[in-house]
Protein backbone atom coordinates (compact mmCIF):
# COMPACT_ATOMS: atom_id res chain seq x y z
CA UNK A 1 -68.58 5.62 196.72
CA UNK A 2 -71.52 2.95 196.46
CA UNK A 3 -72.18 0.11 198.51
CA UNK A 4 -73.13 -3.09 196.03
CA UNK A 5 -74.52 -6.47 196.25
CA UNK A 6 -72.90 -8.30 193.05
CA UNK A 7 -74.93 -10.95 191.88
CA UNK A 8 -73.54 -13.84 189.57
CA UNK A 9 -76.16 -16.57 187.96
CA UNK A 10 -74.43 -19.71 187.38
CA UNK A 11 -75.89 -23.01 185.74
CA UNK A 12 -73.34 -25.78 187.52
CA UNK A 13 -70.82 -26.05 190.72
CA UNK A 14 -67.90 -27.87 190.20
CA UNK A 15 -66.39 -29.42 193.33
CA UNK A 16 -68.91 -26.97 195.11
CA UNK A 17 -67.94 -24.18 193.36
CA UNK A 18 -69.85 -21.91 190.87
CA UNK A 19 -68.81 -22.89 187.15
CA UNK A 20 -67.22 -20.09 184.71
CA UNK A 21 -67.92 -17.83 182.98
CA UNK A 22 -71.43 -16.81 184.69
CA UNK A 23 -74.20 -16.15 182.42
CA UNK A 24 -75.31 -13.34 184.04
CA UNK A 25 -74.08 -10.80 186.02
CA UNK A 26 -76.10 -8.14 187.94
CA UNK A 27 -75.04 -5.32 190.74
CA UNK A 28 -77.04 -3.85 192.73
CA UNK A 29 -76.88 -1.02 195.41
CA UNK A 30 -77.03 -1.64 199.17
CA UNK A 31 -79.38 1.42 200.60
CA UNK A 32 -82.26 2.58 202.48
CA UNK A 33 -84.84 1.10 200.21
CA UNK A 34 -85.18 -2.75 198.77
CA UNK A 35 -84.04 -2.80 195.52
CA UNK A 36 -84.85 -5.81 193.58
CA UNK A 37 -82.55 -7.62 190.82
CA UNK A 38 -83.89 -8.41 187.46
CA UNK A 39 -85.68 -11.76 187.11
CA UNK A 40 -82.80 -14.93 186.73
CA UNK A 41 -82.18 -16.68 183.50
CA UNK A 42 -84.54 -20.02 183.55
CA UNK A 43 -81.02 -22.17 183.23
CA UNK A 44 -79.53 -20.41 186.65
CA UNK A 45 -79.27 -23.29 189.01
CA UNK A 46 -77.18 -21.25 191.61
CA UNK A 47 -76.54 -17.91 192.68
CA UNK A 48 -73.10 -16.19 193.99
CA UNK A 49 -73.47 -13.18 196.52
CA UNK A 50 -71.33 -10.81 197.42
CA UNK A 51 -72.18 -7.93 199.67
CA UNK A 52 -69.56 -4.54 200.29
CA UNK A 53 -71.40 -4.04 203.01
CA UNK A 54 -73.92 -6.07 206.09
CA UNK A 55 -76.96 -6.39 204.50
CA UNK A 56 -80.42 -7.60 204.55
CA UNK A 57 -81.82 -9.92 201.37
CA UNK A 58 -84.83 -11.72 199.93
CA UNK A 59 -85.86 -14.32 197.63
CA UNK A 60 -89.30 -14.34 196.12
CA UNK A 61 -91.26 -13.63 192.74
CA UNK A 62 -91.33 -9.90 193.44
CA UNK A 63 -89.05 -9.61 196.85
CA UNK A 64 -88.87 -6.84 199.40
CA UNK A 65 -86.20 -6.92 201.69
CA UNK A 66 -85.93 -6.24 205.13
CA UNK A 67 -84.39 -6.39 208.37
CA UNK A 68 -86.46 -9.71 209.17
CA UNK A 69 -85.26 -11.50 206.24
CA UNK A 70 -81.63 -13.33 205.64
CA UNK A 71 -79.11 -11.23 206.88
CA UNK A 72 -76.04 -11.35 204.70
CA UNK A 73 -72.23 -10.24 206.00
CA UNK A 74 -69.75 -7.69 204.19
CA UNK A 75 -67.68 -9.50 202.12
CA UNK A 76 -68.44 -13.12 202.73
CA UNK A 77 -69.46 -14.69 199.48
CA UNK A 78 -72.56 -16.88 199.77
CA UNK A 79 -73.55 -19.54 197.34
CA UNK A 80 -77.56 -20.70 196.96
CA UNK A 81 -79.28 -22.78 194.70
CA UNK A 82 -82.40 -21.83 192.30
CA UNK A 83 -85.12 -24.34 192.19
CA UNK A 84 -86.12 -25.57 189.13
CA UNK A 85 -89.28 -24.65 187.00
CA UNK A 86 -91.90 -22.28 188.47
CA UNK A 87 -91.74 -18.60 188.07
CA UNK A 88 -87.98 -16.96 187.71
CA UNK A 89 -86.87 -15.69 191.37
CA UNK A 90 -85.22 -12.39 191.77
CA UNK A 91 -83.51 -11.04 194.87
CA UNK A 92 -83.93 -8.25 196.90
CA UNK A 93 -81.57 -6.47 199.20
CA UNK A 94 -81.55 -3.76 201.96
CA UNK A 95 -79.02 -2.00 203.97
């Protein structure tokens, strides 16, 4: 069985909550390596995370991921925001 990070793009929060349906939805496995998402969708204004497993992630133009960047728990969903304009973000994650 895989470990995943799901990933949900969202354009609005609601009472602090991600709106419905998401735009985009990507998964991504938790290993040995960074692994980087695809690029988000110019609208996304806020991510959802959700890890199966403690893991390491990044946010840049072309992220790595390591054990010195954010540190994200097992199934504890985290919410951030995507700035606006610039170049599209994408997320990296690491066991």
């Amino acid at each position: 069985m895989s470990t995943n990070l799901y990933v949900s793009e969202h354009v609005s929060l609601e009472a602090g909550v991600p709106t419905v349906p998401a735009p985009a939805n990507q998964t991504l496995k938790i290993g040995d390596k960074s692994v980087a998402s695809a690029r988000f969708d110019p609208a996304t204004r806020f991510i959802r995370v959700l890890a199966a497993a403690d893991c390491w992630i990044s946010f840049d133009i072309d992220p790595v991921a390591s054990s010195g960047t954010m540190h994200l728990l097992a199934n504890v969903p985290e919410t951030f925001g995507v700035p606006r304009g610039g170049a599209p973000l994408r997320l990296a994650v690491v066991a």
